[in-house]
Structures are given as structure tokens and as C-alpha cells.
N, C-alpha and C. Protein backbone atom coordinates (compact mmCIF):
# COMPACT_ATOMS: atom_id res chain seq x y z
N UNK A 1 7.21 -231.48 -19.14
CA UNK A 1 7.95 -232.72 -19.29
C UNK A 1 9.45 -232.46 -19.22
N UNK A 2 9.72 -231.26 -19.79
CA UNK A 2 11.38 -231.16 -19.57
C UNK A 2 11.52 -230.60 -18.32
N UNK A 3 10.68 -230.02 -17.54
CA UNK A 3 11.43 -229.74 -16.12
C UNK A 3 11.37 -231.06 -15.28
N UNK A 4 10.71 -232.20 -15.86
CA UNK A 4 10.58 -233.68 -14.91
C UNK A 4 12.31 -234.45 -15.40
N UNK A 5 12.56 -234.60 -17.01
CA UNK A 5 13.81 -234.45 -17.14
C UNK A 5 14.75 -234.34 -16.65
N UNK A 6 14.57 -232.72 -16.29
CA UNK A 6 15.83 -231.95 -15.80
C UNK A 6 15.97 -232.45 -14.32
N UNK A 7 14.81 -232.40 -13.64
CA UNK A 7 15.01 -232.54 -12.31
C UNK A 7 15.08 -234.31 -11.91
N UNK A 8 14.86 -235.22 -12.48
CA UNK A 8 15.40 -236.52 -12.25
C UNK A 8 17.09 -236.86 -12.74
N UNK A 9 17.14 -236.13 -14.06
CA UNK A 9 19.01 -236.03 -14.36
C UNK A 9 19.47 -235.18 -12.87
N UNK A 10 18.76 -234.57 -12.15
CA UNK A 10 19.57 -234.19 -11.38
C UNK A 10 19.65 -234.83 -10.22
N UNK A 11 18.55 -235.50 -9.60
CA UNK A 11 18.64 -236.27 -8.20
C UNK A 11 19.89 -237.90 -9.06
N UNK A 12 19.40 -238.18 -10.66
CA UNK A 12 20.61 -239.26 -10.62
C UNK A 12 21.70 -239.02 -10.49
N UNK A 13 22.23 -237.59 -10.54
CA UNK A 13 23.73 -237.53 -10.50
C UNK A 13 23.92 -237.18 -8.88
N UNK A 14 23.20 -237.13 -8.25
CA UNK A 14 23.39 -236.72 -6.50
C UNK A 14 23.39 -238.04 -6.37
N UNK A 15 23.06 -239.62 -6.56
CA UNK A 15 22.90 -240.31 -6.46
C UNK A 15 23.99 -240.83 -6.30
N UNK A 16 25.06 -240.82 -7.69
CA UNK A 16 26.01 -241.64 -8.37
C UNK A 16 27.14 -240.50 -7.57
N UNK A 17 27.30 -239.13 -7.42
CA UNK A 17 27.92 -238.41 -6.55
C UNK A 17 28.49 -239.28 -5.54
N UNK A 18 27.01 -239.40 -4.67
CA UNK A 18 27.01 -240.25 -3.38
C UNK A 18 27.68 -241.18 -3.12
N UNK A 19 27.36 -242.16 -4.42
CA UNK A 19 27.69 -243.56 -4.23
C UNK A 19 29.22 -243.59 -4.07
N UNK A 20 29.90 -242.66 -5.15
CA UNK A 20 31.10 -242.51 -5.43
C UNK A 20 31.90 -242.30 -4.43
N UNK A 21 31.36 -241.38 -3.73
CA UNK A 21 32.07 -240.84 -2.44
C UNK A 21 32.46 -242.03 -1.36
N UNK A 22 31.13 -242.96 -1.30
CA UNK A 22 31.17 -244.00 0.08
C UNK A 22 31.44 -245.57 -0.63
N UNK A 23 32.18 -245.34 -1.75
CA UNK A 23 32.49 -246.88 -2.13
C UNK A 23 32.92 -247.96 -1.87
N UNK A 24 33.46 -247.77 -0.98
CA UNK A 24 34.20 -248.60 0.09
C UNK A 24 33.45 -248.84 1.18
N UNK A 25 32.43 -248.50 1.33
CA UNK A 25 31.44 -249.28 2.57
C UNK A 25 30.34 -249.78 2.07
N UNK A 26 29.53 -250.04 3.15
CA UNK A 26 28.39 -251.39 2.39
C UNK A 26 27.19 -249.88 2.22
N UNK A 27 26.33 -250.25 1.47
CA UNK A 27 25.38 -248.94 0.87
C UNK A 27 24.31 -249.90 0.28
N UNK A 28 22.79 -249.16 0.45
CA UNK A 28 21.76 -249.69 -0.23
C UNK A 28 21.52 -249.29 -0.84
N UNK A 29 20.47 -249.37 -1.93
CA UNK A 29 19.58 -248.45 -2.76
C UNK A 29 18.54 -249.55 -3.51
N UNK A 30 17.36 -248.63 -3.12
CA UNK A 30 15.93 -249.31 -3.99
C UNK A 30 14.86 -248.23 -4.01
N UNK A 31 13.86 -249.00 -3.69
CA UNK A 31 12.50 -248.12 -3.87
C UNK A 31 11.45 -247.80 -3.06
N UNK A 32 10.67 -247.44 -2.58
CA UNK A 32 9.40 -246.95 -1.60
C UNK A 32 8.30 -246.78 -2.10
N UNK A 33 7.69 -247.87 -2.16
CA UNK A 33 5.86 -247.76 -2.47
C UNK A 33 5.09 -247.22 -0.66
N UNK A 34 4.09 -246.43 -1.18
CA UNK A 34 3.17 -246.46 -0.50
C UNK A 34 2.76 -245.11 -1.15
N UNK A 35 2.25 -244.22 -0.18
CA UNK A 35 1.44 -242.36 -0.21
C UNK A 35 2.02 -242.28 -1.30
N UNK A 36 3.76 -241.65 -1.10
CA UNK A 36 4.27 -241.25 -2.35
C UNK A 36 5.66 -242.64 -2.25
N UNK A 37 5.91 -242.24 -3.85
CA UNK A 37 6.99 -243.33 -4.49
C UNK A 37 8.38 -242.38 -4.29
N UNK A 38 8.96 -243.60 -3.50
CA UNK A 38 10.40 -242.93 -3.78
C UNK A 38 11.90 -243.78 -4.14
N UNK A 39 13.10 -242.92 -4.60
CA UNK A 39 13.95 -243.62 -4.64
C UNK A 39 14.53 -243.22 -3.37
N UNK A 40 15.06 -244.57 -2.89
CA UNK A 40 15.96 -244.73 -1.36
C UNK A 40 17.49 -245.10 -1.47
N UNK A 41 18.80 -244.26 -0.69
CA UNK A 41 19.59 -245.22 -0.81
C UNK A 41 19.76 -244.84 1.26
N UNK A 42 20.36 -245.66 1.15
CA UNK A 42 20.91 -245.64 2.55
C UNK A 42 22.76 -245.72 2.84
N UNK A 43 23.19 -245.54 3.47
CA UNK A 43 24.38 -245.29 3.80
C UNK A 43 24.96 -245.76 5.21
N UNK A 44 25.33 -246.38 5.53
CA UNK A 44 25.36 -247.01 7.15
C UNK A 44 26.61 -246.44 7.63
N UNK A 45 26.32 -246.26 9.01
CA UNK A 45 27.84 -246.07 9.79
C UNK A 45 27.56 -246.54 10.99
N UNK A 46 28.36 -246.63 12.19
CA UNK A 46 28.62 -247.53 13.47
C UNK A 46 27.30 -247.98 13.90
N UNK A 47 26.31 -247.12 14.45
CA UNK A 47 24.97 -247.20 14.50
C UNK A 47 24.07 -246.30 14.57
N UNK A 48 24.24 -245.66 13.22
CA UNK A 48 23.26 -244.91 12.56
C UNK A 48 22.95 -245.35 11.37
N UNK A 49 23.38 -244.06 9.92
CA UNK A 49 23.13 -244.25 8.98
C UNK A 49 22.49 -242.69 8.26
N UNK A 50 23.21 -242.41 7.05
CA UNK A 50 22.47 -241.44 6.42
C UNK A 50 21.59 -241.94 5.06
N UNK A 51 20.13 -241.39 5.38
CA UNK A 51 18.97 -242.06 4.94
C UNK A 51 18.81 -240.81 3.46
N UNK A 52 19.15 -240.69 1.89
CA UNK A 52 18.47 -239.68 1.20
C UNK A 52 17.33 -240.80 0.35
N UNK A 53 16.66 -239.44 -0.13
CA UNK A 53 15.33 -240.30 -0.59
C UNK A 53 15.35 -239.12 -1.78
N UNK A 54 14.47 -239.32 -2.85
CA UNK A 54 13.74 -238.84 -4.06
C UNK A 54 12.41 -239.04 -4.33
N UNK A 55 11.84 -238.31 -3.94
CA UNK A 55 10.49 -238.57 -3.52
C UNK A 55 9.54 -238.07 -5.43
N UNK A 56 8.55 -238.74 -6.33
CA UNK A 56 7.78 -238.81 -7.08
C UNK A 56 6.38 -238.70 -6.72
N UNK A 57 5.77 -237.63 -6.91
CA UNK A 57 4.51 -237.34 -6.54
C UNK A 57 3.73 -236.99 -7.13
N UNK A 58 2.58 -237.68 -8.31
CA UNK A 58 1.66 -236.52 -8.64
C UNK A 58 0.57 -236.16 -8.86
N UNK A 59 0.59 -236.31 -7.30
CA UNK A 59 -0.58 -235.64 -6.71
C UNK A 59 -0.47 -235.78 -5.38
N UNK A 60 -1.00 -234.97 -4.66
CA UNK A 60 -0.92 -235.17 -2.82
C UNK A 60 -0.38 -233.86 -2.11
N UNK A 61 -0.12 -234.04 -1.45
CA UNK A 61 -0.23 -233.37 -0.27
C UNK A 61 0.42 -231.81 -0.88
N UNK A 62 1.22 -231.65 -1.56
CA UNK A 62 2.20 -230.51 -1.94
C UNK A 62 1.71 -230.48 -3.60
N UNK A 63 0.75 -231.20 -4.14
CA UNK A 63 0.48 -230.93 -5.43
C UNK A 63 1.37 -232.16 -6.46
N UNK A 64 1.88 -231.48 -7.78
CA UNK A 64 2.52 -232.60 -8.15
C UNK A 64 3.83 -231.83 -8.18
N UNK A 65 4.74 -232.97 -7.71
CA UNK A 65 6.56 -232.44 -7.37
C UNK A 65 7.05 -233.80 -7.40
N UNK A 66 8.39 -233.16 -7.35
CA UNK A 66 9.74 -234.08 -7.11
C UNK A 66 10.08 -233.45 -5.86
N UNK A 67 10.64 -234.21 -4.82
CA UNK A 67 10.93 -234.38 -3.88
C UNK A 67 12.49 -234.33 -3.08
N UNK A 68 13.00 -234.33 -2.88
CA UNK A 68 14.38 -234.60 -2.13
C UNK A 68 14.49 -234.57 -0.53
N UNK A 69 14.74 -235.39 0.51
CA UNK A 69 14.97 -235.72 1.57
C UNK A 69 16.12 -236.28 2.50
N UNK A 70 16.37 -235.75 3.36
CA UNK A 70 17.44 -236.53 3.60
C UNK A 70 17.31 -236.72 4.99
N UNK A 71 17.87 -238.25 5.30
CA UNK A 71 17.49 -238.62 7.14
C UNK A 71 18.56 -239.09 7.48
N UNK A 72 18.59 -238.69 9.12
CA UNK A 72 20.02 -239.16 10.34
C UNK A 72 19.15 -239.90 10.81
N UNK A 73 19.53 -241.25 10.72
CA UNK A 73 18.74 -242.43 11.39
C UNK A 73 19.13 -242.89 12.31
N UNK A 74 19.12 -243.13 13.65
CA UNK A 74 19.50 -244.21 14.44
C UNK A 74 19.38 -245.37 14.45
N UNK A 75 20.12 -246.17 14.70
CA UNK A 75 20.02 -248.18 14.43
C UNK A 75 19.47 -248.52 15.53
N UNK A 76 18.53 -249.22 16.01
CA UNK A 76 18.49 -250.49 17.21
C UNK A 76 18.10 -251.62 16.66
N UNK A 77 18.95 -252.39 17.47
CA UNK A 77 18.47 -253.66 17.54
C UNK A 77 17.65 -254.72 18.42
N UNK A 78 17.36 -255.67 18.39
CA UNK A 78 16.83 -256.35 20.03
C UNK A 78 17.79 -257.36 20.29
N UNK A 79 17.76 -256.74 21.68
CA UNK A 79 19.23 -257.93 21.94
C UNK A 79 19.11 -259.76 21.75
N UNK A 80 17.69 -259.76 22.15
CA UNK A 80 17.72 -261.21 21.97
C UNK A 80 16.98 -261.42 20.58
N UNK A 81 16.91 -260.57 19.77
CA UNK A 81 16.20 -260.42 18.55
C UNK A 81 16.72 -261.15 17.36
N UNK A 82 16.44 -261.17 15.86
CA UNK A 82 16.58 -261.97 15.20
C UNK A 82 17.96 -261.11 14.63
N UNK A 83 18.65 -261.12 14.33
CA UNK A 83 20.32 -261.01 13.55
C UNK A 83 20.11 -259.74 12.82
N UNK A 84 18.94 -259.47 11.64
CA UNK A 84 18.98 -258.80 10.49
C UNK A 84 17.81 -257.41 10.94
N UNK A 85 17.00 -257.98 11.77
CA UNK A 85 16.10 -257.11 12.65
C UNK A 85 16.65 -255.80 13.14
N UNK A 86 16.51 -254.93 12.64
CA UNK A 86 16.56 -252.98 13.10
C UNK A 86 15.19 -252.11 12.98
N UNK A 87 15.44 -251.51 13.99
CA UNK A 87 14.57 -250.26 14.21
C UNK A 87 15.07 -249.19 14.46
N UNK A 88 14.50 -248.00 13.64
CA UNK A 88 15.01 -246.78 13.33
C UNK A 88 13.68 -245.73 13.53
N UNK A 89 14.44 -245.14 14.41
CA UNK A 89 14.46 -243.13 14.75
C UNK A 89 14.88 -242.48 13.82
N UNK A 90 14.23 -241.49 13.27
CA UNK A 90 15.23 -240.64 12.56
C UNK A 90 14.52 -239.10 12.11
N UNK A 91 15.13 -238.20 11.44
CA UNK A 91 14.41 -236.83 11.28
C UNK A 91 15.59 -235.93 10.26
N UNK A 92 14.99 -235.23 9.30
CA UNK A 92 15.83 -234.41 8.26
C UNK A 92 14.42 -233.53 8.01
N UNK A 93 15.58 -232.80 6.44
CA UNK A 93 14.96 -231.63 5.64
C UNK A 93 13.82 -232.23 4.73
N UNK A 94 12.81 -232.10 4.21
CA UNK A 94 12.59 -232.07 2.52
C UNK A 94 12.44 -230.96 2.09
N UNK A 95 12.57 -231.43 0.79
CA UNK A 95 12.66 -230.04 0.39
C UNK A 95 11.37 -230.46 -1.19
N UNK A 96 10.82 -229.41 -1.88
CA UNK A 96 9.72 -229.95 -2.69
C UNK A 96 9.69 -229.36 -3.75
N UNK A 97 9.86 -229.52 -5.09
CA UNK A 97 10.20 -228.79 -5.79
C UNK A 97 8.81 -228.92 -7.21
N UNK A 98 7.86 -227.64 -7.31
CA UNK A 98 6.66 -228.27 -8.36
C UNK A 98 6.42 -226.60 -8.27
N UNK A 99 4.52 -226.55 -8.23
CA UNK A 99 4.21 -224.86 -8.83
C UNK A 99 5.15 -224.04 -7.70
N UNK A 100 5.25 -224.44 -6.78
CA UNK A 100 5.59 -223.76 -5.37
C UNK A 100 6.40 -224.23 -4.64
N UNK A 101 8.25 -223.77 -4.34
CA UNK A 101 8.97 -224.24 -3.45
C UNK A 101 8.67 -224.44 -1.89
N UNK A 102 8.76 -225.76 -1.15
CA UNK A 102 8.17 -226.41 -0.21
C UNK A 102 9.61 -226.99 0.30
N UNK A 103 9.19 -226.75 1.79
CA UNK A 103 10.33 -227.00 3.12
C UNK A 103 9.52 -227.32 3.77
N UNK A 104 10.03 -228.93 4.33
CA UNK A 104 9.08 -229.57 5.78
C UNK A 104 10.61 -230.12 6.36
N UNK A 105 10.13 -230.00 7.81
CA UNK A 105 11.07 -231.01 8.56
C UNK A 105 10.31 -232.51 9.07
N UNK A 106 10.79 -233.58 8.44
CA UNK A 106 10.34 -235.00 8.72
C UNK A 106 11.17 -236.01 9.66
N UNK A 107 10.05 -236.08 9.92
CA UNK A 107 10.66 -237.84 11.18
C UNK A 107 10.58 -239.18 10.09
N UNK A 108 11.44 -239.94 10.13
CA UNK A 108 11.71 -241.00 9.74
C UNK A 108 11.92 -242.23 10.56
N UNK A 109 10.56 -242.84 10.81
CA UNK A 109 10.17 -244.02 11.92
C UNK A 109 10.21 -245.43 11.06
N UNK A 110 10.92 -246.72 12.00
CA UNK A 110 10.41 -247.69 10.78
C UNK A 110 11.52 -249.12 11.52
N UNK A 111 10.95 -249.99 10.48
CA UNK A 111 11.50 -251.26 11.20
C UNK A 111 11.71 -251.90 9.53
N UNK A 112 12.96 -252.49 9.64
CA UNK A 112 13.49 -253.44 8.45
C UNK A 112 14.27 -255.08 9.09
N UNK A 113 14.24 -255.50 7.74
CA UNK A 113 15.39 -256.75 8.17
C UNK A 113 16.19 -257.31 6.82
N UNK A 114 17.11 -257.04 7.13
CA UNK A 114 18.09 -257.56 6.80
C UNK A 114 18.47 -259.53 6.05
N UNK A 115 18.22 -259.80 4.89
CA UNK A 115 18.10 -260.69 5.07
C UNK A 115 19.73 -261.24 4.82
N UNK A 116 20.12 -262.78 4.84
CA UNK A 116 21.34 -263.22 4.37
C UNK A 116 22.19 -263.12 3.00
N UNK A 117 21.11 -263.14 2.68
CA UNK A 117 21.55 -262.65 1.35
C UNK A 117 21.15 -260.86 0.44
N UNK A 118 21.91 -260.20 0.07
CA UNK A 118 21.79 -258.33 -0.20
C UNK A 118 20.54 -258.14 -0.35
N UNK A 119 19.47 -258.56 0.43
CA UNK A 119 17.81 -257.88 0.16
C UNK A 119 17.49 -256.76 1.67
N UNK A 120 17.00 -256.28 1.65
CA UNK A 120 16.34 -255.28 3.01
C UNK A 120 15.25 -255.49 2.60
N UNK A 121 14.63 -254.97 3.78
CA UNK A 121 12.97 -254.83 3.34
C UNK A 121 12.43 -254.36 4.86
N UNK A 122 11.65 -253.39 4.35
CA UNK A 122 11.00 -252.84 5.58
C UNK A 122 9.80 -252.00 5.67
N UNK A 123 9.20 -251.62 6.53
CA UNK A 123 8.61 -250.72 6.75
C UNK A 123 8.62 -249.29 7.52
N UNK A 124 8.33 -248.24 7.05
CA UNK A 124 8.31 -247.05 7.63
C UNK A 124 7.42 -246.00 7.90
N UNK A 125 7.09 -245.44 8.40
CA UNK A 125 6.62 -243.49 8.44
C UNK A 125 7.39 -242.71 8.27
N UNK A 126 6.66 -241.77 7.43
CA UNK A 126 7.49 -240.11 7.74
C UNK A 126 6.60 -239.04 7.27
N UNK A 127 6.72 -238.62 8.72
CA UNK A 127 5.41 -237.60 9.23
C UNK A 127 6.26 -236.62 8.95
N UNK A 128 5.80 -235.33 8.22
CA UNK A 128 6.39 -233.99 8.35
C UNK A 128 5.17 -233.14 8.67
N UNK A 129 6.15 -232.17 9.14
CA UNK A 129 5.87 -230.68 9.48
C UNK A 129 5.87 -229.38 8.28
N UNK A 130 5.23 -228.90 7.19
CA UNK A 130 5.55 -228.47 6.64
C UNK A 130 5.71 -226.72 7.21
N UNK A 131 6.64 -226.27 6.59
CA UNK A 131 7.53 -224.86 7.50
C UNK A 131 6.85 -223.33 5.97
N UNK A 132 6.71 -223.74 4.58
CA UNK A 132 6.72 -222.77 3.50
C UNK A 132 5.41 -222.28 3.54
N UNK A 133 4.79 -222.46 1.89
CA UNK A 133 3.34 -222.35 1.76
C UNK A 133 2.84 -223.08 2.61
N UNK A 134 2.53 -224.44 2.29
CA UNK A 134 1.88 -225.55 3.01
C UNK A 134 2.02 -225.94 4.05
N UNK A 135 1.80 -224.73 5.17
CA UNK A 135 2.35 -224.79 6.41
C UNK A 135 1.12 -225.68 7.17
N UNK A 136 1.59 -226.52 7.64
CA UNK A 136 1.02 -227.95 8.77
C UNK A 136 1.73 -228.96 8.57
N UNK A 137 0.86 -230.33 9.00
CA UNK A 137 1.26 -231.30 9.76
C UNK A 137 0.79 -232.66 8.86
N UNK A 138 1.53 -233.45 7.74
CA UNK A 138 1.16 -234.37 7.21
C UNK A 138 1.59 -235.53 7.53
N UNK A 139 1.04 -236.43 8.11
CA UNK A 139 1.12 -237.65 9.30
C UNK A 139 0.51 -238.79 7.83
N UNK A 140 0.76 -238.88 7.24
CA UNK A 140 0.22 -240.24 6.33
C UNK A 140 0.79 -240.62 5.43
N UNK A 141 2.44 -239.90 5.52
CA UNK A 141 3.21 -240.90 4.61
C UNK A 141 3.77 -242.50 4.99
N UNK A 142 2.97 -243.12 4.92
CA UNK A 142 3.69 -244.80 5.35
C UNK A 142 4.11 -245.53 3.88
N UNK A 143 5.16 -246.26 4.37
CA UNK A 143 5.66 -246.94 2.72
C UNK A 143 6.38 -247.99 3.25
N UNK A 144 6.57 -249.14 2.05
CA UNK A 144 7.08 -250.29 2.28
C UNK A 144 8.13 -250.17 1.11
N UNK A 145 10.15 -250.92 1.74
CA UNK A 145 10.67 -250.34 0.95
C UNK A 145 11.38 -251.75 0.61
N UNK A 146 12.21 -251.88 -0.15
CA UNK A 146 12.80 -253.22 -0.63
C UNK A 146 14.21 -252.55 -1.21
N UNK A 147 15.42 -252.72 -0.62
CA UNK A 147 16.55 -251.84 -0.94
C UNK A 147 17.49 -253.26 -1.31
N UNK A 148 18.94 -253.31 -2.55
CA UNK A 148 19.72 -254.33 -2.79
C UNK A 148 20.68 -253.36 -2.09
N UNK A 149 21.50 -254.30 -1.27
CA UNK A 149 22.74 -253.91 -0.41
C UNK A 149 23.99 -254.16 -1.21
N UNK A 150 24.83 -253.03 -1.57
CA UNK A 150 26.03 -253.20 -1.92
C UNK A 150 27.05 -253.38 -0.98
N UNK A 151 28.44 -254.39 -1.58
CA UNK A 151 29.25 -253.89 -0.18
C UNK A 151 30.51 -254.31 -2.15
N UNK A 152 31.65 -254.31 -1.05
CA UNK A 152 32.92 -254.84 -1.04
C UNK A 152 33.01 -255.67 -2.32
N UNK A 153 33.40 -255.71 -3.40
CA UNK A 153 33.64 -257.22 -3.74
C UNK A 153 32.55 -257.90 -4.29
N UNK A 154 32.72 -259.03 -3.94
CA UNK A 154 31.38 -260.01 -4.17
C UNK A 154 31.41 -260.03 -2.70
N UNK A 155 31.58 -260.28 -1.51
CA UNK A 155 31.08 -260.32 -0.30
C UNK A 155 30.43 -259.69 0.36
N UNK A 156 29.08 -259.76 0.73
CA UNK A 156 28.23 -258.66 1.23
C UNK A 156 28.00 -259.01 2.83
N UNK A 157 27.75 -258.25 3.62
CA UNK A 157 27.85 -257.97 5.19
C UNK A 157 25.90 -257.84 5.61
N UNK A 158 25.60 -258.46 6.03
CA UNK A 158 24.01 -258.47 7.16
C UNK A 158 24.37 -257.26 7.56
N UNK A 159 23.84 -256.43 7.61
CA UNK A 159 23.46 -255.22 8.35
C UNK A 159 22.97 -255.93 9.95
N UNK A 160 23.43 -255.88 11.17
CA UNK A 160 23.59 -256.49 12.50
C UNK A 160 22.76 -255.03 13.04
């Protein structure tokens, strides 16, 4: 119980780190149900975005762990598409932290929207490759995520 402690005081202060750093731009953060539970924030820039996650697991694929991830996402949109509508490419580290330190490289696939008012909501995959012990190929993380968008002020910006 105190190494679950220790290691959530530590992804919250990478969190609040984060936030600190990019305060001045618009930033998400929420949650990820599905396989495994995670915390999400997102980070946007021209048309990408840096994607970290905190992944809660216990049980599955790597045993029971805490998680850490981080994704370079690409943005698209459809041109004649709806305003708040994106689809994202993307791929990073995890890293896995429980009986046994764990390294996969993951793709981060997925479609969200943006609504008018600070809600996201979307869906995703992220298939990894695991590289350590648990060397293969786990294709069945899908999750549905619901993120509140910070920006500026009281004025918040649609993610376009």
C-alpha cells in the first residue's frame, strides 16, 4: 500500500509540474475507462499535441502496476467535417512499474470531439509492443476518455 502511495504522489506532482510549465495554453485533463484506467492530460500545439497518461492496473497484461506513458499525437481533421471532430495518430514510451520493471513502445490511435463548451470525449487504442520481460504484442487496450479543457481565463477555445 505504501509503494501505491508513493508512486501516485509521484505521477501527481509530474502532473501539476506539467501543468505549470504550459499555463498559458489551452490543456486537458480527465480519465480513461476501458482494459486499463487511466489518468489523461493532453497538451496541444499547432497540429499535434503531447498526449501523457497514468495508467492503474490490477491486473492484466503486465500483472498489477502503475503505469506512465507518454504520446506525440498528430491532429486531423475532416475538411468538410463537424468543427470539434479530430483524429489522431500517435506512438511513445510506457514504462510499467509493479513485481517487474516493463518497457513497451505504444501506438496511440483514436477519434474525439470537441464539444462547445470545455468537454472532449473520445475514443481510442493503444496497442503496444512490449521490449523487457513481457516481451510481445498487446493489441487490446481500447478506452473511452472524457477530458475538461482548460484554457485562458474564463474563455475556453474548441479544439478545431
Amino acid at each position: 500500500m505504501k509503494k501505491i502511495v508513493i508512486r501516485l504522489s509521484v505521477v501527481v506532482s509530474i502532473i501539476f509540474v506539467a501543468k505549470s510549465g504550459f499555463a498559458q495554453s489551452n490543456w486537458e485533463a480527465g480519465i480513461r475507462f476501458g482494459d486499463i484506467v487511466s489518468a489523461d492530460i493532453t497538451i496541444p500545439f499547432k497540429a499535434s499535441r503531447i498526449h501523457a497518461a497514468a495508467y492503474f492496473q490490477s491486473a492484466g497484461y503486465y500483472g498489477s502496476t502503475l503505469g506512465l506513458g507518454g504520446y506525440f499525437d498528430w491532429m486531423f481533421a475532416l475538411n468538410e467535417g463537424p468543427a470539434g471532430l479530430k483524429f489522431y495518430p500517435g506512438v511513445g514510451p510506457e514504462f510499467y512499474f509493479g513485481t517487474n520493471f516493463e518497457f513497451a513502445v505504444a501506438g496511440d490511435f483514436g477519434a474525439e470531439y470537441s464539444f462547445d463548451f470545455p468537454l472532449t470525449i473520445g475514443l481510442d487504442w493503444r496497442p503496444r509492443i512490449g521490449l523487457t520481460n513481457n516481451t510481445g504484442i498487446y493489441a487490446g487496450n481500447w478506452g473511452f476518455i472524457a477530458r475538461f479543457r482548460f484554457g485562458e481565463g474564463v474563455s475556453f477555445k474548441r479544439v478545431n
